[in-house]
PDB file of N, CA and C in Angstrom:
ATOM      1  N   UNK A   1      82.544-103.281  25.297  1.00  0.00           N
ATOM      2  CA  UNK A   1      81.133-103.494  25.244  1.00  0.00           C
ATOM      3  C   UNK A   1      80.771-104.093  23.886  1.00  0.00           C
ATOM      4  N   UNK A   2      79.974-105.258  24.055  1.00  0.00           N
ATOM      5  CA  UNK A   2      79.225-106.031  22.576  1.00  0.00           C
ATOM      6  C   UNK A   2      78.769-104.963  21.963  1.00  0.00           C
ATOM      7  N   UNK A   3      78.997-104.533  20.595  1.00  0.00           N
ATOM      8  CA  UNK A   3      78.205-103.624  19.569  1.00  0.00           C
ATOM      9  C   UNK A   3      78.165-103.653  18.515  1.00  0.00           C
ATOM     10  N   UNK A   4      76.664-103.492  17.866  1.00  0.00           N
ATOM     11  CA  UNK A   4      76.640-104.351  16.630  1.00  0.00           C
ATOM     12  C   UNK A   4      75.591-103.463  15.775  1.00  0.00           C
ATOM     13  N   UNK A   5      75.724-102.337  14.711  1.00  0.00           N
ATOM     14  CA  UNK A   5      75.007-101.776  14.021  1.00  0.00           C
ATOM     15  C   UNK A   5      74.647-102.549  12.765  1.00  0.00           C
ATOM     16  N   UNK A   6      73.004-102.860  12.399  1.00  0.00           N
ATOM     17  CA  UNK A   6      72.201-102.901  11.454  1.00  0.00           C
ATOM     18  C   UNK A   6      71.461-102.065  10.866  1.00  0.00           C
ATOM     19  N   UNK A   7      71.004-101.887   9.778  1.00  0.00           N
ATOM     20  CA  UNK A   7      69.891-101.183   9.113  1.00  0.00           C
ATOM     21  C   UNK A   7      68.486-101.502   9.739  1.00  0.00           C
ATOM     22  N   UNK A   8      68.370-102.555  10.651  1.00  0.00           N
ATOM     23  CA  UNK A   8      67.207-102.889  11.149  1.00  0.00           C
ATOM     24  C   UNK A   8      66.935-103.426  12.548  1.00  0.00           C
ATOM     25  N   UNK A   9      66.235-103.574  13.325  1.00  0.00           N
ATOM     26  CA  UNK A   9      66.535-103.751  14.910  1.00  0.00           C
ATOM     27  C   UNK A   9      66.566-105.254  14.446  1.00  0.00           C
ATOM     28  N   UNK A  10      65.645-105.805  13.706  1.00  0.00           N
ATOM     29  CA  UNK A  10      65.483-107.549  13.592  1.00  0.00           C
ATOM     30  C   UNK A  10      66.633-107.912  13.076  1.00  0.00           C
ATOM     31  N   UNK A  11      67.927-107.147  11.964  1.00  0.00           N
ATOM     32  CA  UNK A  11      68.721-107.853  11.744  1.00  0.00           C
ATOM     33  C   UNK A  11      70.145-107.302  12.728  1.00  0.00           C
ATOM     34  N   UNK A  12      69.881-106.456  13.482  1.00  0.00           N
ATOM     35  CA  UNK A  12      71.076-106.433  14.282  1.00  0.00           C
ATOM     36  C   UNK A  12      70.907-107.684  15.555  1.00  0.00           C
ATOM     37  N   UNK A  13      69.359-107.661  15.819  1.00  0.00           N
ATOM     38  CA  UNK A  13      69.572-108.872  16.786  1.00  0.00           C
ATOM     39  C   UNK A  13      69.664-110.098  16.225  1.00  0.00           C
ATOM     40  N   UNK A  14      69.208-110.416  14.625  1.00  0.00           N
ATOM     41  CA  UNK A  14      69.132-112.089  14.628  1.00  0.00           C
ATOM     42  C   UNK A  14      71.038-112.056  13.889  1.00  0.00           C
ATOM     43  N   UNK A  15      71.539-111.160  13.856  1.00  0.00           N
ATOM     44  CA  UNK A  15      73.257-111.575  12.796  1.00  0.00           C
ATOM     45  C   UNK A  15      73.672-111.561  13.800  1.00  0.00           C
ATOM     46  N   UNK A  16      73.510-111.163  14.876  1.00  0.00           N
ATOM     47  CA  UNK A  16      74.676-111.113  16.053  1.00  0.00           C
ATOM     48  C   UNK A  16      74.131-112.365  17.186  1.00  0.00           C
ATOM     49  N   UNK A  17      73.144-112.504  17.108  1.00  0.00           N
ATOM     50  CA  UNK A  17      72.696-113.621  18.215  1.00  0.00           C
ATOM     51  C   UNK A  17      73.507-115.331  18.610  1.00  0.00           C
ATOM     52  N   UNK A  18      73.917-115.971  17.201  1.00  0.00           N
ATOM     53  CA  UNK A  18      74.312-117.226  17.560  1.00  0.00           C
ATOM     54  C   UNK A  18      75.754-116.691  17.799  1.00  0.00           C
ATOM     55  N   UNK A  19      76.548-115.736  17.656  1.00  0.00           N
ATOM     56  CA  UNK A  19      77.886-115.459  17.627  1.00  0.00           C
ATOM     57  C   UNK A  19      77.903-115.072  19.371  1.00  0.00           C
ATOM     58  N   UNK A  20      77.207-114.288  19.741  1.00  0.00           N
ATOM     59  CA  UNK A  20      76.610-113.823  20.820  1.00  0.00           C
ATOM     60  C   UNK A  20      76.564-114.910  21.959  1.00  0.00           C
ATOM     61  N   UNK A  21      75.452-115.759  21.844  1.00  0.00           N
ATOM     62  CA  UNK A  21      75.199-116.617  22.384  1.00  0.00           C
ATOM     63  C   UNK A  21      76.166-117.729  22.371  1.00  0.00           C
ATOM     64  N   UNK A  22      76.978-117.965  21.810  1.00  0.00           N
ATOM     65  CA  UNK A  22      78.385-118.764  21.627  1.00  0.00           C
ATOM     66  C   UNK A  22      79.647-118.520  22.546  1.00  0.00           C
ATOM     67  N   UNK A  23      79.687-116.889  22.871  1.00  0.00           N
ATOM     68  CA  UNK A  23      80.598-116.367  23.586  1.00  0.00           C
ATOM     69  C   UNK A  23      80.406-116.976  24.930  1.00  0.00           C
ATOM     70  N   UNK A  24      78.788-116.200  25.319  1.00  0.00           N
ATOM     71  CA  UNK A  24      78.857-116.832  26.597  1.00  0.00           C
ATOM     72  C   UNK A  24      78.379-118.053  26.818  1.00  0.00           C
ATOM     73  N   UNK A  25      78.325-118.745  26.382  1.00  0.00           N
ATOM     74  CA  UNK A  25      78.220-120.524  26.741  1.00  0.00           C
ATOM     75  C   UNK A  25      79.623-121.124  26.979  1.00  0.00           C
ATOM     76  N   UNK A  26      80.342-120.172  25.720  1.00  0.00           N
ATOM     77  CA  UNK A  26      82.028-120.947  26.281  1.00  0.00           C
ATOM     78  C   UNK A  26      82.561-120.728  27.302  1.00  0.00           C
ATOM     79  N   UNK A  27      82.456-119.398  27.903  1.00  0.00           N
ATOM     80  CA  UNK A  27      82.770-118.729  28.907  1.00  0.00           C
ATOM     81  C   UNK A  27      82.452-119.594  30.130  1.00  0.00           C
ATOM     82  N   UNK A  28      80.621-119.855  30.351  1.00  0.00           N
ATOM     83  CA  UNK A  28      80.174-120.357  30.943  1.00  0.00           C
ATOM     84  C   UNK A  28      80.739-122.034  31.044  1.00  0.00           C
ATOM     85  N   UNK A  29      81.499-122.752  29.785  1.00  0.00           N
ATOM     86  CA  UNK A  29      81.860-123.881  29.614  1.00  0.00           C
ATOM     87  C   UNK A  29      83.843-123.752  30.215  1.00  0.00           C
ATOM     88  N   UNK A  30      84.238-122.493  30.275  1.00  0.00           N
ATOM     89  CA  UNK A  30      85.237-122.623  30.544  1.00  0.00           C
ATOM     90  C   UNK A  30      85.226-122.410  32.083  1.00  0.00           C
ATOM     91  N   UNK A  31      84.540-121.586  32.659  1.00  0.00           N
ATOM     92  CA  UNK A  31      84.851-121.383  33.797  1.00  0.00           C
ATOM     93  C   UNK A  31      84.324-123.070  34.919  1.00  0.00           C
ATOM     94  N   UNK A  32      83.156-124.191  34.055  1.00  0.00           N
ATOM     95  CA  UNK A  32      82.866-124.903  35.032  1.00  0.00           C
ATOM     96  C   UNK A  32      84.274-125.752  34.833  1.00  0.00           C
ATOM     97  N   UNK A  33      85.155-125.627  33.551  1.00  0.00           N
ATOM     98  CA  UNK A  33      86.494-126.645  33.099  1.00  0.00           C
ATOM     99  C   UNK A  33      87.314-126.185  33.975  1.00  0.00           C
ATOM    100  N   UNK A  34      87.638-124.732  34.656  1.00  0.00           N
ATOM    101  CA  UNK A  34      88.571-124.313  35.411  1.00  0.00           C
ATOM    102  C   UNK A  34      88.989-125.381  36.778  1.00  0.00           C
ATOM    103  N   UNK A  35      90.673-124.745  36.810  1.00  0.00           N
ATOM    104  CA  UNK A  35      91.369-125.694  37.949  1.00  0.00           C
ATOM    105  C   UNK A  35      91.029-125.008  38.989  1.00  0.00           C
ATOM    106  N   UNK A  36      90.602-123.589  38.656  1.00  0.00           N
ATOM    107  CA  UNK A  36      90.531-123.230  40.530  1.00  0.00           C
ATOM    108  C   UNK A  36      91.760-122.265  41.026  1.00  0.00           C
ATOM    109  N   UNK A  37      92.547-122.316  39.544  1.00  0.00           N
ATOM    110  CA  UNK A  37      93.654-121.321  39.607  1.00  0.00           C
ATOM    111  C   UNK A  37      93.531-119.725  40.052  1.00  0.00           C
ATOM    112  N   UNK A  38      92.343-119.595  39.577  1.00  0.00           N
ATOM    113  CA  UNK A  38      91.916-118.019  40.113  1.00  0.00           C
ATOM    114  C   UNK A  38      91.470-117.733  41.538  1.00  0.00           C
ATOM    115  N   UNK A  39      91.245-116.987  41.670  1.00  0.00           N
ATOM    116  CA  UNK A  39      91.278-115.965  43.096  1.00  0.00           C
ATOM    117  C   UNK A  39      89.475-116.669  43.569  1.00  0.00           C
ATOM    118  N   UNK A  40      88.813-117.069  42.259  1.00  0.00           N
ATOM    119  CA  UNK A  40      87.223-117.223  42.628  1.00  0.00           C
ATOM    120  C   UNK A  40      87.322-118.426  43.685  1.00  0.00           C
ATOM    121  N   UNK A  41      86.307-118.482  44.850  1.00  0.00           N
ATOM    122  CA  UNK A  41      86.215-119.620  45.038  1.00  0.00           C
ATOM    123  C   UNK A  41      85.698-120.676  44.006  1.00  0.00           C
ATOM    124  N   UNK A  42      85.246-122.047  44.172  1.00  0.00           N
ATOM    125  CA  UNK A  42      85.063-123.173  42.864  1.00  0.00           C
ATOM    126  C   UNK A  42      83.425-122.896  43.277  1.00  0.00           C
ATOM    127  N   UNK A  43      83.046-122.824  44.844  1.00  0.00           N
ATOM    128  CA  UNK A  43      81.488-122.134  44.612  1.00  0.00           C
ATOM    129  C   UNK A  43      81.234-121.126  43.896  1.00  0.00           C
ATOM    130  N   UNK A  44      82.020-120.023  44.003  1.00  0.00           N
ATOM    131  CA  UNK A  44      81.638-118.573  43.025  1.00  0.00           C
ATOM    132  C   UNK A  44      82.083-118.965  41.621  1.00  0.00           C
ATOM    133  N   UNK A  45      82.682-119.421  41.287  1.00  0.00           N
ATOM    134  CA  UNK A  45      83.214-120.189  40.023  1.00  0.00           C
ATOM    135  C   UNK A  45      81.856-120.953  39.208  1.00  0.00           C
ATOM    136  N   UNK A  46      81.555-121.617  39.439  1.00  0.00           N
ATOM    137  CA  UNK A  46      80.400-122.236  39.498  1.00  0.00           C
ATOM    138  C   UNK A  46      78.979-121.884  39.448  1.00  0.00           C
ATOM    139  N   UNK A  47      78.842-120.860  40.133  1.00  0.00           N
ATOM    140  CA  UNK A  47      77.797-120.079  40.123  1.00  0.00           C
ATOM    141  C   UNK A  47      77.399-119.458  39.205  1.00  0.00           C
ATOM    142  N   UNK A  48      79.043-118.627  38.876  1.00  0.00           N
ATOM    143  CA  UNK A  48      78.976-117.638  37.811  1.00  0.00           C
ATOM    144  C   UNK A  48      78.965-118.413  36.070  1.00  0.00           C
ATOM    145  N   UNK A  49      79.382-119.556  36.287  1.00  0.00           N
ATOM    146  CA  UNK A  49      79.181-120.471  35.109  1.00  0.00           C
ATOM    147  C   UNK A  49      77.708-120.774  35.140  1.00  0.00           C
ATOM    148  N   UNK A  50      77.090-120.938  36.184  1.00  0.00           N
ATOM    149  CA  UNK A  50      75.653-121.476  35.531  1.00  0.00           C
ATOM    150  C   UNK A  50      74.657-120.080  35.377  1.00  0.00           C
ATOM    151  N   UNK A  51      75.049-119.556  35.772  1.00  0.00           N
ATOM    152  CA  UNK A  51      74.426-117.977  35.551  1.00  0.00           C
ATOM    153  C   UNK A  51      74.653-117.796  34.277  1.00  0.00           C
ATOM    154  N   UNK A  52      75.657-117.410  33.278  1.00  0.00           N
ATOM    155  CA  UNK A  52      75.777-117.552  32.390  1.00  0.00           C
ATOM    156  C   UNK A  52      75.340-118.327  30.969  1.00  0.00           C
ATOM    157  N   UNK A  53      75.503-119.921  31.949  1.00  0.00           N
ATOM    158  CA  UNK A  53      74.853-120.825  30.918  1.00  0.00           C
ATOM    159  C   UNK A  53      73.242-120.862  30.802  1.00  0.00           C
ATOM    160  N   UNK A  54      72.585-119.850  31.547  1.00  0.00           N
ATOM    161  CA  UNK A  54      70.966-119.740  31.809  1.00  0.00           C
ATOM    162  C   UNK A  54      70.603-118.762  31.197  1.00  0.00           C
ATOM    163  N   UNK A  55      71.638-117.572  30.569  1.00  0.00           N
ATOM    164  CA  UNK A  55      71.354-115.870  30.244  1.00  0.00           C
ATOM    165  C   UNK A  55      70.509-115.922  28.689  1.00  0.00           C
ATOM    166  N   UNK A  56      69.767-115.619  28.831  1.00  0.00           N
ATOM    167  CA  UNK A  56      68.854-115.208  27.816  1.00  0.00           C
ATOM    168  C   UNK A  56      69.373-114.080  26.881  1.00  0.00           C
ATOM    169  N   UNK A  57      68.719-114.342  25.606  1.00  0.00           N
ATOM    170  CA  UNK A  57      69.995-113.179  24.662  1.00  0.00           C
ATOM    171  C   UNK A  57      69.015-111.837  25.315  1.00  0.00           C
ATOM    172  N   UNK A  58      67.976-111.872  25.842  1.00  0.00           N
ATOM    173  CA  UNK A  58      66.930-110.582  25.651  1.00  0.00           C
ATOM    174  C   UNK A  58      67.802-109.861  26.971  1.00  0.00           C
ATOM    175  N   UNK A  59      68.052-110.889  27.827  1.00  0.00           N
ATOM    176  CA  UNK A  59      68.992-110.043  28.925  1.00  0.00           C
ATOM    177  C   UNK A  59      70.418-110.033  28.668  1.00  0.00           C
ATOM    178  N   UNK A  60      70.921-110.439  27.532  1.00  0.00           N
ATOM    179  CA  UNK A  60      72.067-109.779  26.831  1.00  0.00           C
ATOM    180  C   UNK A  60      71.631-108.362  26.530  1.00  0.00           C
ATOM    181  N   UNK A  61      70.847-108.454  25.479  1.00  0.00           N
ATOM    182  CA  UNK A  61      70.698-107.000  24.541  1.00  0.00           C
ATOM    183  C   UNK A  61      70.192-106.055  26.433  1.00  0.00           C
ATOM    184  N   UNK A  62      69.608-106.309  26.519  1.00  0.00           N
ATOM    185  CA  UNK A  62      69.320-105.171  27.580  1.00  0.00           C
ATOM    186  C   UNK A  62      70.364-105.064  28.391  1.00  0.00           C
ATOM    187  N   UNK A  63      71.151-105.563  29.330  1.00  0.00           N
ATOM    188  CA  UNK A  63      72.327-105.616  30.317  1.00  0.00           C
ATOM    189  C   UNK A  63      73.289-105.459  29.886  1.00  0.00           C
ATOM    190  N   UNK A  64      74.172-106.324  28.606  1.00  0.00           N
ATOM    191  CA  UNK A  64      75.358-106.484  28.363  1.00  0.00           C
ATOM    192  C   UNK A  64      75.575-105.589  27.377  1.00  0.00           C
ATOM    193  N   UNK A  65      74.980-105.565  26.273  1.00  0.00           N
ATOM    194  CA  UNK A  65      75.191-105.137  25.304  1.00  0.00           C
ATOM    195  C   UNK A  65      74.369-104.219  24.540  1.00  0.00           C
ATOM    196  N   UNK A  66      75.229-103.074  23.036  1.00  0.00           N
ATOM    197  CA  UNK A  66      74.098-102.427  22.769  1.00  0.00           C
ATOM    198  C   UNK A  66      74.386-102.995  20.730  1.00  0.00           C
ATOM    199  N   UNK A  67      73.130-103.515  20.543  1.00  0.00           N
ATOM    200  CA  UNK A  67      72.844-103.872  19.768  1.00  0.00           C
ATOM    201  C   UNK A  67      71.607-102.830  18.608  1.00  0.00           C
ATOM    202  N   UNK A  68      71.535-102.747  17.443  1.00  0.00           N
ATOM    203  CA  UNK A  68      70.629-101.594  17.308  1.00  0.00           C
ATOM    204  C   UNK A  68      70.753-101.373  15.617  1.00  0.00           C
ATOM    205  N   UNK A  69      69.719-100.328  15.404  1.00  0.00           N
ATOM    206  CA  UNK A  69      69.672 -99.889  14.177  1.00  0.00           C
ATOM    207  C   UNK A  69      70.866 -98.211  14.299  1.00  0.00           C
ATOM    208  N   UNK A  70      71.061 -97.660  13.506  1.00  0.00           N
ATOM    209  CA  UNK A  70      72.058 -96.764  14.110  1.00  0.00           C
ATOM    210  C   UNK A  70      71.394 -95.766  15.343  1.00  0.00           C
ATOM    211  N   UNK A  71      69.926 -95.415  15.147  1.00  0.00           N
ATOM    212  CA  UNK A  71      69.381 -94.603  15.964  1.00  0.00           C
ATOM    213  C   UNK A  71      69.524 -94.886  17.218  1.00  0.00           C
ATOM    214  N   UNK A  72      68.745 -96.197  17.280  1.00  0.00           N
ATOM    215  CA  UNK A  72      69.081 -96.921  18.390  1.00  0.00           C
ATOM    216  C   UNK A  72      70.357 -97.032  19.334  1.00  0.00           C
ATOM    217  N   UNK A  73      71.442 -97.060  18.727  1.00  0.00           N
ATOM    218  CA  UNK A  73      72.592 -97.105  19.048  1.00  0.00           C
ATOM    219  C   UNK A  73      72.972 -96.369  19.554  1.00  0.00           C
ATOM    220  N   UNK A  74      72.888 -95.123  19.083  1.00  0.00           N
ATOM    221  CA  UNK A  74      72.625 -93.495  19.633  1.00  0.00           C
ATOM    222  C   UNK A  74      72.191 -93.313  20.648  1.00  0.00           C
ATOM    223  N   UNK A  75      70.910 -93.671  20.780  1.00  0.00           N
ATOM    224  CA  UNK A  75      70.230 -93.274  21.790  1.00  0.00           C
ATOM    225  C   UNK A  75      70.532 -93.851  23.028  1.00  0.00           C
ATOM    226  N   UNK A  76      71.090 -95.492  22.529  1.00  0.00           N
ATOM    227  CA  UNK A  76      71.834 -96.334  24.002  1.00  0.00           C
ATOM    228  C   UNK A  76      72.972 -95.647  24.489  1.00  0.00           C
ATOM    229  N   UNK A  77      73.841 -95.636  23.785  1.00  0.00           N
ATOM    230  CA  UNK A  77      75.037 -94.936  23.958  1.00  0.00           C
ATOM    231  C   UNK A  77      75.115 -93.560  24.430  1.00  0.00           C
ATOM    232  N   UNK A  78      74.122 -92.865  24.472  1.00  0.00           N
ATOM    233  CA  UNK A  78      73.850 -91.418  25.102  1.00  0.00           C
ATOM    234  C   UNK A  78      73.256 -91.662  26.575  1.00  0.00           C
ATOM    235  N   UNK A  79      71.870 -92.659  26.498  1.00  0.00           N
ATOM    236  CA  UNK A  79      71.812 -92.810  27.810  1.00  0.00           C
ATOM    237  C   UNK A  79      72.536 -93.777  28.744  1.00  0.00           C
ATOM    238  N   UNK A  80      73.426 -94.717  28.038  1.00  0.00           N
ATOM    239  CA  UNK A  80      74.767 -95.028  29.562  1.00  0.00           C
ATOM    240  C   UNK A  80      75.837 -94.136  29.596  1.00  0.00           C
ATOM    241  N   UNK A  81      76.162 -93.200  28.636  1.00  0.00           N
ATOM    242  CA  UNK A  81      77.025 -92.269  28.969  1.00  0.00           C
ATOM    243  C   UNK A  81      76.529 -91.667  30.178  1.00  0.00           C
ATOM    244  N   UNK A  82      75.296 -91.129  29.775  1.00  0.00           N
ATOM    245  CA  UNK A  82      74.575 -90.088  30.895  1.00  0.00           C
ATOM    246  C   UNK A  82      74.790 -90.763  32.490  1.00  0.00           C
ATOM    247  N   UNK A  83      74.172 -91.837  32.251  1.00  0.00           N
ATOM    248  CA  UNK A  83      74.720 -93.066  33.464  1.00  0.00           C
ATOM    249  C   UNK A  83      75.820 -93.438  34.272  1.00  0.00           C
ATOM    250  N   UNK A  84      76.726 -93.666  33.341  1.00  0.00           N
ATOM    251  CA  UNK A  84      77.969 -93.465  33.612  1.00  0.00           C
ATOM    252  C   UNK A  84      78.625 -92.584  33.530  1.00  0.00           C
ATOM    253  N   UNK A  85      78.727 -91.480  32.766  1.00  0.00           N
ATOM    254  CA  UNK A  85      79.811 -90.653  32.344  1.00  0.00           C
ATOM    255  C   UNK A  85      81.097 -90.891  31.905  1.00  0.00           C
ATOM    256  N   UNK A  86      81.043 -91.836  30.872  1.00  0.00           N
ATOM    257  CA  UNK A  86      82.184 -92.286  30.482  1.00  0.00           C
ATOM    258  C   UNK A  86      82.481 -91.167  29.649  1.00  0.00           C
ATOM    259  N   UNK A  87      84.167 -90.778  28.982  1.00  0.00           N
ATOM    260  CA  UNK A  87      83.981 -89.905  28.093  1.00  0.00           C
ATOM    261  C   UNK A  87      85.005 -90.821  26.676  1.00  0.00           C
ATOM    262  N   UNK A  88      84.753 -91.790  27.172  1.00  0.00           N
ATOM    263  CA  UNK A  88      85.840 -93.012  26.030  1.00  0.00           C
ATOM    264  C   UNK A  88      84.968 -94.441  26.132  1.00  0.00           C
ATOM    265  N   UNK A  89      84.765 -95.168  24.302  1.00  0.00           N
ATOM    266  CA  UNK A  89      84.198 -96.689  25.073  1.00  0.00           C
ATOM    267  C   UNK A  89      85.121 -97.618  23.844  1.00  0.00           C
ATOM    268  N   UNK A  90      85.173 -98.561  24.891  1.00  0.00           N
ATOM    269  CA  UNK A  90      85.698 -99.532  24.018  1.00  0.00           C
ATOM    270  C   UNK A  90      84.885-100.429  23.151  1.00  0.00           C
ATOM    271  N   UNK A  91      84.603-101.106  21.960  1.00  0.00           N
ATOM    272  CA  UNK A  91      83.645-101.631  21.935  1.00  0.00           C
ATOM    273  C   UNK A  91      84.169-102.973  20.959  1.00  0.00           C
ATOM    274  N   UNK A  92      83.206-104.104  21.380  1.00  0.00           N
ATOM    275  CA  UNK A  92      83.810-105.125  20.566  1.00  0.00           C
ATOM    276  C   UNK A  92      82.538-105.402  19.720  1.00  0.00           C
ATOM    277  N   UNK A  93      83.090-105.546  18.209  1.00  0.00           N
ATOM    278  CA  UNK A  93      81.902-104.975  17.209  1.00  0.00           C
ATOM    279  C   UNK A  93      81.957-106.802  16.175  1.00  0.00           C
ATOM    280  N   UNK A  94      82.578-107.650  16.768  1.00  0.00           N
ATOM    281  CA  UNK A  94      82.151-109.242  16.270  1.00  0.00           C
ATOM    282  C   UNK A  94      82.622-109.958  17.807  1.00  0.00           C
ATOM    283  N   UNK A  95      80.872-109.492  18.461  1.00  0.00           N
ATOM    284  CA  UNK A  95      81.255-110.724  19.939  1.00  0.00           C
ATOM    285  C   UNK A  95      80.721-111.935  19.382  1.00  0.00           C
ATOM    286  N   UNK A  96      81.466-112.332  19.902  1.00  0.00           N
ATOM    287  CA  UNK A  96      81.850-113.862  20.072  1.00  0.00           C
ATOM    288  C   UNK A  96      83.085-114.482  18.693  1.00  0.00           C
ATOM    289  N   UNK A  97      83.638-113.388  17.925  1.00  0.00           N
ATOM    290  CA  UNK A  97      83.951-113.684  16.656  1.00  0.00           C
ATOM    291  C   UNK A  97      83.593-114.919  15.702  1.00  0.00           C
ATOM    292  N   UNK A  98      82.306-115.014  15.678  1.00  0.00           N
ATOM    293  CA  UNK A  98      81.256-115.686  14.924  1.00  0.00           C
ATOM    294  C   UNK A  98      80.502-114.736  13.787  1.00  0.00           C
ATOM    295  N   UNK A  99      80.676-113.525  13.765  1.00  0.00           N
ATOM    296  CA  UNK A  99      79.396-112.714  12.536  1.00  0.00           C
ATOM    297  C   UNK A  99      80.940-113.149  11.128  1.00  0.00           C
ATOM    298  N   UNK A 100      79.986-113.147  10.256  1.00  0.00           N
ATOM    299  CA  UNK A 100      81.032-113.138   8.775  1.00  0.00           C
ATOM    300  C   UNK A 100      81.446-111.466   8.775  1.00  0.00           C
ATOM    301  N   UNK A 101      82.386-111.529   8.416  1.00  0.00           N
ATOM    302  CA  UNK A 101      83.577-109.965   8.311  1.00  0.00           C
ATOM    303  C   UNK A 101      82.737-109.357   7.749  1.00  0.00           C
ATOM    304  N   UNK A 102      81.784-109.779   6.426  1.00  0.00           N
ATOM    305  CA  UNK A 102      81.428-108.515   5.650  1.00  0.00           C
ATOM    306  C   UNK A 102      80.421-108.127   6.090  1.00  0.00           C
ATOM    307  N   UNK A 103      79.458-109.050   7.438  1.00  0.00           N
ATOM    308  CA  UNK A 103      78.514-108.118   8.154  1.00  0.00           C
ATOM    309  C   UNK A 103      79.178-107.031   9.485  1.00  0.00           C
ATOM    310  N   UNK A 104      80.237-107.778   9.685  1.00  0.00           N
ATOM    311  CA  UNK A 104      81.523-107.015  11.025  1.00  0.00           C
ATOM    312  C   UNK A 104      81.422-105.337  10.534  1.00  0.00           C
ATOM    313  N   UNK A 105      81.806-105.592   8.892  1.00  0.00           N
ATOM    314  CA  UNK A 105      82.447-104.405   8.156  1.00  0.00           C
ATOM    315  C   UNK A 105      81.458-103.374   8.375  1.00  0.00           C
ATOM    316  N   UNK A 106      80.080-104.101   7.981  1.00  0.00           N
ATOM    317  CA  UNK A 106      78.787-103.110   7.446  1.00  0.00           C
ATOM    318  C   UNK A 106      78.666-102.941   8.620  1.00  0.00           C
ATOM    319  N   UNK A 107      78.741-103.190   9.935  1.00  0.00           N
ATOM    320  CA  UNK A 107      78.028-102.554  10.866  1.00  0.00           C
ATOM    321  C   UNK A 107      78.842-101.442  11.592  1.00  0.00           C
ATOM    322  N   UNK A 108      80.317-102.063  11.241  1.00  0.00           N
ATOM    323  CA  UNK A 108      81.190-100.907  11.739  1.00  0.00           C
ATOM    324  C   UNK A 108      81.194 -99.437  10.670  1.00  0.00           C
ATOM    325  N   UNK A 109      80.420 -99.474   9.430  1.00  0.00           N
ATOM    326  CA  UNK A 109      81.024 -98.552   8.610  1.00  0.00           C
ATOM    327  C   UNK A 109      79.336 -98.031   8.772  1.00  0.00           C
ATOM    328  N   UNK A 110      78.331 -98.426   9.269  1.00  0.00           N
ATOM    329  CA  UNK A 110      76.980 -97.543   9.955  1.00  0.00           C
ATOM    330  C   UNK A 110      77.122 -97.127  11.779  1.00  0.00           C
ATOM    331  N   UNK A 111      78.273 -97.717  12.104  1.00  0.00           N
ATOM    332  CA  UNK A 111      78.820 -97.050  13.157  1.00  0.00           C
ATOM    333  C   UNK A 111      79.197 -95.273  13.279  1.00  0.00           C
ATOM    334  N   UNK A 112      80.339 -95.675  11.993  1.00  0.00           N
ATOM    335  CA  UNK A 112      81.388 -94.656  11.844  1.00  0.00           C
ATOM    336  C   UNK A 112      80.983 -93.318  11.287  1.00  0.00           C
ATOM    337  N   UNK A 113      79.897 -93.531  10.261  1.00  0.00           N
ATOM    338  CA  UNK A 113      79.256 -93.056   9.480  1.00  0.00           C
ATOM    339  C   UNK A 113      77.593 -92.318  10.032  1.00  0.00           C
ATOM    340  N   UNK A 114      77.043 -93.077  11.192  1.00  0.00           N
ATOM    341  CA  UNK A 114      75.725 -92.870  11.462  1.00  0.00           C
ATOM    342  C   UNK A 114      75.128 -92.924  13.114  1.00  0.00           C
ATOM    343  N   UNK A 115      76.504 -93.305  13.794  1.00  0.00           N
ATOM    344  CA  UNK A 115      76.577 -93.509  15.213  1.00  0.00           C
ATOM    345  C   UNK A 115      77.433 -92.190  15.761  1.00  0.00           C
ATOM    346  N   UNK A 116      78.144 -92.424  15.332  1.00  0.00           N
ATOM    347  CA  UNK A 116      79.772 -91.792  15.836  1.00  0.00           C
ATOM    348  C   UNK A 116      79.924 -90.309  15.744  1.00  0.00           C
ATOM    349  N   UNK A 117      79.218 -89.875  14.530  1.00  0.00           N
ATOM    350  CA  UNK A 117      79.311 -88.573  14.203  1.00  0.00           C
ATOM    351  C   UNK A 117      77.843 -87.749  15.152  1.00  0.00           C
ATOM    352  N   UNK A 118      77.446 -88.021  16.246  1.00  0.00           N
ATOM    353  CA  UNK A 118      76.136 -88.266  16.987  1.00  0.00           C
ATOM    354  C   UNK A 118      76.583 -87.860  18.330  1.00  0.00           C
ATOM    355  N   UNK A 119      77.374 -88.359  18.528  1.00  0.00           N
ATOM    356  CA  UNK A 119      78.147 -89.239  20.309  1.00  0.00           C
ATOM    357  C   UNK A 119      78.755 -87.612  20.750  1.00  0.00           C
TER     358      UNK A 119
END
């Protein structure tokens, strides 16, 4: 899961957004490049590429991903647990590997520090 802790809701969404928004455009750019090698049909193939290439970051942060100040983070992460009942998450904390490391660092070390000890 995309996750990305800031000190502020405005800078967890604007540091993570073009890195964000990069992921899935390629995605969306790789799947219309595909041979067709996969199991998708080239209609479902296709589909799912322009779906993608249309996704709004606001229906990122809400659907895909949890983006946040640490509270925030908390509070997401408690209510899709509740949702799901996961009791393990994986999380990828530079989607699209576009954020610079030393914001990667800071958000993982208000994770570790202000999320985690919460969960």
């Amino acid at each position: 899961m995309p996750l990305y802790v800031a000190e502020t809701a405005r800078q967890a969404r604007e540091e993570a957004e073009a890195s964000t928004m990069g992921f899935f455009r390629s995605i969306s750019s790789a799947l219309r490049k595909s041979d067709g090698a996969t199991a998708q049909t080239a209609e479902a193939r296709l589909a799912r590429a322009s779906r993608l290439a249309e996704i709004s970051y606001d229906e990122i942060l809400s659907e895909y991903a949890v983006f946040g100040t640490p509270e925030a983070v908390v509070d997401r992460l408690q209510q899709l647990r509740e949702q799901m009942g996961f009791s393990t998450l994986s999380t990828w904390m530079n989607p699209g590997g576009r954020i610079p490391n030393e914001r990667v660092l800071k958000s993982m070390r208000l994770f570790a520090e202000r999320v985690a000890p919460l969960l």
